[in-house]
C-alpha atoms as a PDB file:
ATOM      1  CA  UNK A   1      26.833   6.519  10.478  1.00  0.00           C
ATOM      2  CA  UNK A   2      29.604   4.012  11.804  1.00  0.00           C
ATOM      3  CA  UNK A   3      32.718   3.274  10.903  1.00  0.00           C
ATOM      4  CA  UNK A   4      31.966  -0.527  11.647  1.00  0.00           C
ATOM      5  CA  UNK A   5      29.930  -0.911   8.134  1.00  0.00           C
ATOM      6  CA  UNK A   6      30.111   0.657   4.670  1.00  0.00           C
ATOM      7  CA  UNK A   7      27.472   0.150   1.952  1.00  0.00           C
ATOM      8  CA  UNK A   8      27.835  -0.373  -1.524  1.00  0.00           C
ATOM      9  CA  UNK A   9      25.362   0.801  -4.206  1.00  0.00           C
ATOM     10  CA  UNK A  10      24.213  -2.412  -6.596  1.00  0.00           C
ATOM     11  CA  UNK A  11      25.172   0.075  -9.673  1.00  0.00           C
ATOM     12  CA  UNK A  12      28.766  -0.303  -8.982  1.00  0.00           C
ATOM     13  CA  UNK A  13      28.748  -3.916  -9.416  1.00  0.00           C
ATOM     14  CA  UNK A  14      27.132  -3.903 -12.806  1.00  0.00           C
ATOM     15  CA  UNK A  15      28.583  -0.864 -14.498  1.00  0.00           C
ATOM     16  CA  UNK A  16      31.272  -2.217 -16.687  1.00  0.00           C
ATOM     17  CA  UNK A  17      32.944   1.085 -15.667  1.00  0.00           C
ATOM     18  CA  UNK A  18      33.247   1.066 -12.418  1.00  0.00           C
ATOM     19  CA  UNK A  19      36.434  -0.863 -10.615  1.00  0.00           C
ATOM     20  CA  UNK A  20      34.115  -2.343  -8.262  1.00  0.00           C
ATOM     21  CA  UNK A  21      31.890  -4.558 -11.889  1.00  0.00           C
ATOM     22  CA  UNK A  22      31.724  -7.488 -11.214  1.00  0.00           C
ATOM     23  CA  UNK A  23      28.701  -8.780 -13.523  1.00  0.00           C
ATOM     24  CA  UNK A  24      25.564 -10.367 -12.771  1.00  0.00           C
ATOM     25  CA  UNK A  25      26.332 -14.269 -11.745  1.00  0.00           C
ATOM     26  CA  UNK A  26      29.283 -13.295  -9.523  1.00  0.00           C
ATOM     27  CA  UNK A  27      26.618 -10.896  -7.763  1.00  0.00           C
ATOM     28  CA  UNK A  28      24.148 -13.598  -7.488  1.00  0.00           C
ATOM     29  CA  UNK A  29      26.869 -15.800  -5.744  1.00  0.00           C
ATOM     30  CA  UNK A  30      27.645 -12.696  -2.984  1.00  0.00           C
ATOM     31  CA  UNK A  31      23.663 -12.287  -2.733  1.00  0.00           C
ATOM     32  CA  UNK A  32      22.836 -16.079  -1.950  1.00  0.00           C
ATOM     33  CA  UNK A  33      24.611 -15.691   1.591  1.00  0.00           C
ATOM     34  CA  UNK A  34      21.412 -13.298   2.576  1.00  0.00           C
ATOM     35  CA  UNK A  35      19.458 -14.864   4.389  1.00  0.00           C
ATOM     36  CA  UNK A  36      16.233 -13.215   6.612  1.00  0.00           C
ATOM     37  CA  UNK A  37      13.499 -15.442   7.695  1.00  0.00           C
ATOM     38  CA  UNK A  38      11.951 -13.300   9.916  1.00  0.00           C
ATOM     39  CA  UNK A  39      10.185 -11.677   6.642  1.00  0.00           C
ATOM     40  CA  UNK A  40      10.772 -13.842   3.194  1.00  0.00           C
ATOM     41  CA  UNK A  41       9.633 -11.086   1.050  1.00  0.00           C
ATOM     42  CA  UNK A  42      12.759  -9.127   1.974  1.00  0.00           C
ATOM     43  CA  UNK A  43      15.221 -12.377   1.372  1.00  0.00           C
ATOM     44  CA  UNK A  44      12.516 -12.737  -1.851  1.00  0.00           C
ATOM     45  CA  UNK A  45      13.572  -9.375  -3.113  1.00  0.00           C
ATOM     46  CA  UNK A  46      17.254  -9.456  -2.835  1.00  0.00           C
ATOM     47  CA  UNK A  47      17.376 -12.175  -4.458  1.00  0.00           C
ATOM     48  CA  UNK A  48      15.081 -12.566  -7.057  1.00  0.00           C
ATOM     49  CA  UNK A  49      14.247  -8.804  -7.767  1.00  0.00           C
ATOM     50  CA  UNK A  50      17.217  -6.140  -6.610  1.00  0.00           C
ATOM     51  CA  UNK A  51      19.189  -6.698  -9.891  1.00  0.00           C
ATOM     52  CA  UNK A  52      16.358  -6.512 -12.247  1.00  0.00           C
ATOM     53  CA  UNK A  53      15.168  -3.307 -10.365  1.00  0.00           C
ATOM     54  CA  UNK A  54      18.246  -1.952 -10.096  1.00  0.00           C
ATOM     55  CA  UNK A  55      18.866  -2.219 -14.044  1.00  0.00           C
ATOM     56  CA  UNK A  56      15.610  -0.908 -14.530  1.00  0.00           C
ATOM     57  CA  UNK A  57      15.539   2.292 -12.205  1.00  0.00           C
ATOM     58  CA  UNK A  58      12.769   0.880 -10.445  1.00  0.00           C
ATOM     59  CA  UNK A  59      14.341   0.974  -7.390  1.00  0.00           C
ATOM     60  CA  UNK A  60      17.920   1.498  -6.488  1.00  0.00           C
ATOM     61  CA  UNK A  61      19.576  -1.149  -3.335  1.00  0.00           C
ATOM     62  CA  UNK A  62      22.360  -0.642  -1.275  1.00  0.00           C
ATOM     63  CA  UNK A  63      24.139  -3.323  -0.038  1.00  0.00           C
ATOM     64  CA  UNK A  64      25.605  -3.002   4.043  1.00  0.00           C
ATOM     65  CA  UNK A  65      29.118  -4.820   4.684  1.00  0.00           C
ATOM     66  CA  UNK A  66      31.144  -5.269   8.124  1.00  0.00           C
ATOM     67  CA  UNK A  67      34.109  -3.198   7.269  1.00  0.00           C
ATOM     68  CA  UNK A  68      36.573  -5.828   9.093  1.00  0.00           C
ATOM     69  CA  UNK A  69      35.029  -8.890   7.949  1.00  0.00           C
ATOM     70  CA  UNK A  70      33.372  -7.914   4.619  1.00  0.00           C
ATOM     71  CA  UNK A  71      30.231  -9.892   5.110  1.00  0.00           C
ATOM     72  CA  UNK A  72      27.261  -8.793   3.986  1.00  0.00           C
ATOM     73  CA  UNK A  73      25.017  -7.518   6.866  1.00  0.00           C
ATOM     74  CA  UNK A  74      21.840  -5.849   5.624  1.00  0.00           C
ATOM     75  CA  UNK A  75      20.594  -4.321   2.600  1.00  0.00           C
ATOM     76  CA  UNK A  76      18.095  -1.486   1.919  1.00  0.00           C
ATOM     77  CA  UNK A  77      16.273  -0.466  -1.387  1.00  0.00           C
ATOM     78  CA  UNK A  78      14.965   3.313  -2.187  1.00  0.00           C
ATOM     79  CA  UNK A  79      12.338   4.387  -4.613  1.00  0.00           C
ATOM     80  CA  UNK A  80      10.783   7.403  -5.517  1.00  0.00           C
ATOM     81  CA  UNK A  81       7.244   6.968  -5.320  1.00  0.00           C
ATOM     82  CA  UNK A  82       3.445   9.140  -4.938  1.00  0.00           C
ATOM     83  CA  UNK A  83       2.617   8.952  -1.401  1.00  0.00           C
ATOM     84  CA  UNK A  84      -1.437   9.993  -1.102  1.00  0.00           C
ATOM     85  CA  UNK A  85      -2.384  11.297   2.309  1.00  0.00           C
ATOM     86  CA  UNK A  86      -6.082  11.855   3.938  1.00  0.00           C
ATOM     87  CA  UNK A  87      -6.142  15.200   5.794  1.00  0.00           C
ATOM     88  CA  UNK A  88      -8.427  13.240   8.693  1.00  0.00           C
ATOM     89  CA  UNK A  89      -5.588  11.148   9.209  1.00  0.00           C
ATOM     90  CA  UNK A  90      -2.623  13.568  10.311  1.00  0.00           C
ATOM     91  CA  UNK A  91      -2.187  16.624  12.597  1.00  0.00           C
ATOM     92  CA  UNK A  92      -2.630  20.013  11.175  1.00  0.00           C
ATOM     93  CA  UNK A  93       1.155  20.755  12.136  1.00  0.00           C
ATOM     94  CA  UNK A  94       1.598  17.594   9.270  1.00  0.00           C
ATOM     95  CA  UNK A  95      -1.117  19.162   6.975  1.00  0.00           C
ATOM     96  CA  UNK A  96       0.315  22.468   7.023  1.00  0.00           C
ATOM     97  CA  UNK A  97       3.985  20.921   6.102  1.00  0.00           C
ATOM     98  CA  UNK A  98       2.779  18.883   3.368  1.00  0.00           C
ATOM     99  CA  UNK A  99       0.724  21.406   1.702  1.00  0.00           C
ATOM    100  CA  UNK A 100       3.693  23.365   1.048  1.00  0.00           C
ATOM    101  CA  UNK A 101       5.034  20.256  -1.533  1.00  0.00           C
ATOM    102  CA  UNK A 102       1.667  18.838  -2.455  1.00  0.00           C
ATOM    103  CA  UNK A 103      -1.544  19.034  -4.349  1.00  0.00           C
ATOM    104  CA  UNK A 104      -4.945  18.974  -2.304  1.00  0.00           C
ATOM    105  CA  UNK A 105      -7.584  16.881  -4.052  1.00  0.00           C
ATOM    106  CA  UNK A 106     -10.876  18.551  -2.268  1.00  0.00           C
ATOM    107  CA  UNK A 107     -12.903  15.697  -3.344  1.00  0.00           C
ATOM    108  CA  UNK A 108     -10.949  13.259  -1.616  1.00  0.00           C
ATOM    109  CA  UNK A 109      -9.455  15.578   0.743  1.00  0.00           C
ATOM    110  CA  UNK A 110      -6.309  14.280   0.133  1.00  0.00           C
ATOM    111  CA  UNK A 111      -2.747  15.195  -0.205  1.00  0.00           C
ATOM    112  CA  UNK A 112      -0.506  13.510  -3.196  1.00  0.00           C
ATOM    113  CA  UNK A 113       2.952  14.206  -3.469  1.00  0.00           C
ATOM    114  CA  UNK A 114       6.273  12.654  -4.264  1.00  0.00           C
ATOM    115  CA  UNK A 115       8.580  11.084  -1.660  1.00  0.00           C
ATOM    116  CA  UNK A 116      11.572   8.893  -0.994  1.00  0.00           C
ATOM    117  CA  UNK A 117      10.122   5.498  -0.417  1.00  0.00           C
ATOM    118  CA  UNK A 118      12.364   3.157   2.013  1.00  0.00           C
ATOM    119  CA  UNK A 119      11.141   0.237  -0.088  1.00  0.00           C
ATOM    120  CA  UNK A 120      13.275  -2.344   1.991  1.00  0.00           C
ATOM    121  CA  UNK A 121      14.976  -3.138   5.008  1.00  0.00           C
ATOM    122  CA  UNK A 122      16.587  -6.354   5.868  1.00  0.00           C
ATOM    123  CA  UNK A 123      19.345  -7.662   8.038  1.00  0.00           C
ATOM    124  CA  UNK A 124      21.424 -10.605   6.713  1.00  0.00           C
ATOM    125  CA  UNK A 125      20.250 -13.318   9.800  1.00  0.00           C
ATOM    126  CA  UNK A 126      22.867 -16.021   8.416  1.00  0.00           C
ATOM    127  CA  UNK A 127      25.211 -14.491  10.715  1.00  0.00           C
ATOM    128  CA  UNK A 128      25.754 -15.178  14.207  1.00  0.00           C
ATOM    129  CA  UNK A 129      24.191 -13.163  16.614  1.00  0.00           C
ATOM    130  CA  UNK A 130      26.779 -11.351  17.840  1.00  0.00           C
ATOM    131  CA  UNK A 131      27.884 -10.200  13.749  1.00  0.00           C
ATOM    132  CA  UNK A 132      24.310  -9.188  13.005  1.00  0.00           C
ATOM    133  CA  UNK A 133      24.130  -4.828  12.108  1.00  0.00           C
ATOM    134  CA  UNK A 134      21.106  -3.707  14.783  1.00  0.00           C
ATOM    135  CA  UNK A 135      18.022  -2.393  12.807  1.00  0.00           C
ATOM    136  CA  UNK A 136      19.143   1.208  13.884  1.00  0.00           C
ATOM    137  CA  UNK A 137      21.932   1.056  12.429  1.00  0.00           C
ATOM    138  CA  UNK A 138      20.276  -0.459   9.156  1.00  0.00           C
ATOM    139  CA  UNK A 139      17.803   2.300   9.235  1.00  0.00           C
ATOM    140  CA  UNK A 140      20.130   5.246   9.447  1.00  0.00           C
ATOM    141  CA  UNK A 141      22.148   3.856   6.695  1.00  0.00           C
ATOM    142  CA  UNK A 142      18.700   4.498   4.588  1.00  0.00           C
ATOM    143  CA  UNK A 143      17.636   7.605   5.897  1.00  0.00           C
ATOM    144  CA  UNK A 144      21.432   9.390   5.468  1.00  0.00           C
ATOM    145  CA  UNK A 145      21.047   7.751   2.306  1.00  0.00           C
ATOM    146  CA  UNK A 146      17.951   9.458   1.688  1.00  0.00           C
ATOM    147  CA  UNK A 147      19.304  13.061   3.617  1.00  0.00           C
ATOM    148  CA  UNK A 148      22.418  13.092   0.689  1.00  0.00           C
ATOM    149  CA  UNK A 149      20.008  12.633  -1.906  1.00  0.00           C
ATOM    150  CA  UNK A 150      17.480  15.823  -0.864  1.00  0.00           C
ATOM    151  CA  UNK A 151      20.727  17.388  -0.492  1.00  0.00           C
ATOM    152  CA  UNK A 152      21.199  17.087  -4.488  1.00  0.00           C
ATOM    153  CA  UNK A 153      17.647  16.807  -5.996  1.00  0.00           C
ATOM    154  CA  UNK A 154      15.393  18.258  -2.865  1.00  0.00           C
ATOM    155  CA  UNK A 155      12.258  16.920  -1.798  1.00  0.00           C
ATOM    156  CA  UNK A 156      11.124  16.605   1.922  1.00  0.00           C
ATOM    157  CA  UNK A 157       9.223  13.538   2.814  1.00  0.00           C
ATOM    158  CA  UNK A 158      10.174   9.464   3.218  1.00  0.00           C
ATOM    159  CA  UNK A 159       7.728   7.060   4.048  1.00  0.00           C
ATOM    160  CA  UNK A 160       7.716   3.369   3.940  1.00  0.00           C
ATOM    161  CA  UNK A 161       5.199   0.291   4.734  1.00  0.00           C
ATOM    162  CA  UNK A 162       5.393  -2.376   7.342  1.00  0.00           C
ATOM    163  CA  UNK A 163       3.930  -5.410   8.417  1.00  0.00           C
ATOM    164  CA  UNK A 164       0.656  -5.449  11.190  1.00  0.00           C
ATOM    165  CA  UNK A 165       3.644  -6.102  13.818  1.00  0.00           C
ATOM    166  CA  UNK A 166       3.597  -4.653  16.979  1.00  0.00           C
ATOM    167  CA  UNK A 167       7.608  -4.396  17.036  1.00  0.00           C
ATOM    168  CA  UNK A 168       7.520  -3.172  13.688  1.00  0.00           C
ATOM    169  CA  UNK A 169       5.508  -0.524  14.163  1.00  0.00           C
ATOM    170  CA  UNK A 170       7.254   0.730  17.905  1.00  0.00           C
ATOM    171  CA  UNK A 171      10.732   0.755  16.369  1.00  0.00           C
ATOM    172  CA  UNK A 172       9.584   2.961  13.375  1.00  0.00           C
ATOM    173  CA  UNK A 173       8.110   5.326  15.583  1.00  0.00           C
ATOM    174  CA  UNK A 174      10.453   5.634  18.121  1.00  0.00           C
ATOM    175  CA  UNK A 175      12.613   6.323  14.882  1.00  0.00           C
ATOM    176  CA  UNK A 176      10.248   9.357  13.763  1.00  0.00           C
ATOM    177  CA  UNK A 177       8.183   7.630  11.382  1.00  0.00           C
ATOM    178  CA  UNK A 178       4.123   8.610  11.783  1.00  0.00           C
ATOM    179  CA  UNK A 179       1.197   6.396  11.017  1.00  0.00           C
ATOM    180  CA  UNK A 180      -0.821   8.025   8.282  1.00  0.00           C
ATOM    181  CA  UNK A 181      -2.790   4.806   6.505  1.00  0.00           C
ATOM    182  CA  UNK A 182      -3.094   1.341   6.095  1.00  0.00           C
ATOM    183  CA  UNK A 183      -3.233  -0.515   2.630  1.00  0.00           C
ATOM    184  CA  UNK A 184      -4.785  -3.701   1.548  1.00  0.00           C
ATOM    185  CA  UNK A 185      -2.481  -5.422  -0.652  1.00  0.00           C
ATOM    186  CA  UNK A 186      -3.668  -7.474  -3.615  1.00  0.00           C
ATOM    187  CA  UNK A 187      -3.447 -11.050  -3.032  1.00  0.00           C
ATOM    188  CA  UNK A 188      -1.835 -13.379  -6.032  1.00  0.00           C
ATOM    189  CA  UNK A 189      -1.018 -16.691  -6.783  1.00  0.00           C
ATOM    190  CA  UNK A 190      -3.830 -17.659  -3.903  1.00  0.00           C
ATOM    191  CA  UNK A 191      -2.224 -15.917  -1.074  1.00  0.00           C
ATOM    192  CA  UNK A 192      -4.184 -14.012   1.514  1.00  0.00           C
ATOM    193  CA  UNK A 193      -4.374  -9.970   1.216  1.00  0.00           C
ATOM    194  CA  UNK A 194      -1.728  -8.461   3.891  1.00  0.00           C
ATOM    195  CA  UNK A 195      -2.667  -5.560   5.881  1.00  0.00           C
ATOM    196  CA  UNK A 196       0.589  -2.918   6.048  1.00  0.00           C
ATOM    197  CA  UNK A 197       1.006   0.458   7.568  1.00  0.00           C
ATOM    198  CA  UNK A 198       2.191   3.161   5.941  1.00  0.00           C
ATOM    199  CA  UNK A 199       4.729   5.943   7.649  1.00  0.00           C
ATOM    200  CA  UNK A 200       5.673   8.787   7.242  1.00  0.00           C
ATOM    201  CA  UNK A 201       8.478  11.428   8.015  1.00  0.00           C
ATOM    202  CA  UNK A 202      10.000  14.676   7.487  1.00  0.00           C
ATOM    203  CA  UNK A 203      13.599  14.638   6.273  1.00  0.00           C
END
């Protein structure tokens, strides 16, 4: 991707094994420098969720460093989730590609498969400006992430959720991703349900 950043996968920081361990609090201490106000849930997760889901296989994060400074630019978590898709809402071209690694439910006249989820995306905004990674960057650090792994295990679809945000939505497509639903999420501790769209692409 660049030679500017390297990323680090959460694992090697609590495997005992590994030369990089460095156990759980010291981890903490790196992750409290992240810092993205721009979308809390993303600061909410790496710090309050990407250990626990990491330990768990839940989801797996990668950490994003400047290679000449070592600060921590951006992070990005992958899962491996279902991904349900209405034939009325994509092309036939999309149908037709899908069918080959899914199962048609004719009631629903839907399509459910399994696919690399981009579960989350954040850039570390405590930095200046001028040291921030650009979200293209971020995002190809993902999706080569992603590319290695089909290279190993297969599959052939990743698809992740964003906010109702015009930006949002124009750099994911202008990055490949499709529009193929919306979901509703459930509201708790007396928040308001969120509208995101869902994306797909074609590794």
């Amino acid at each position: 991707m660049s030679d500017k950043y390297f990323t680090i996968n959460l694992r090697a920081y609590l495997d005992k094994d590994e030369p990089t361990y460095v156990g759980e609090e010291s981890l903490n201490d790196l992750l409290s420098d992240f810092s993205c106000p721009k979308n809390p849930d993303v600061e909410y997760f790496l710090l309050h969720n990407a250990i626990e889901f990491t330990k768990k296989d839940q989801s797996i994060t990668y950490l994003v460093f400047n290679a000449e400074t070592a600060s921590l630019v951006g992070y990005f978590s992958l899962a491996i989730k279902p991904i349900c898709v209405q034939a009325a809402n994509i092309s036939k071209t999309v149908a037709k590609k899908i069918s080959r690694v899914s199962v048609l439910d004719d009631e629903t006249d839907s399509y459910t498969t399994a696919a690399y989820l981009i579960a989350q995306l954040g850039k570390n905004y405590s930095l200046p400006k001028e040291e921030r990674i650009e979200g293209t960057i971020l995002l190809g650090f993902a999706l080569e992430t992603i590319a290695n792994l089909k290279y190993s295990v297969g599959g052939v679809m990743e698809f992740l959720e964003c906010e109702d945000s015009e930006f949002l939505l124009n750099f994911y497509t202008k990055n490949h991703f499709k529009p193929f639903d919306i979901r509703i999420t459930v509201p708790a501790h007396g928040e308001e349900p969120r509208q995101l769209h869902q994306l797909l692409k074609f590794i």
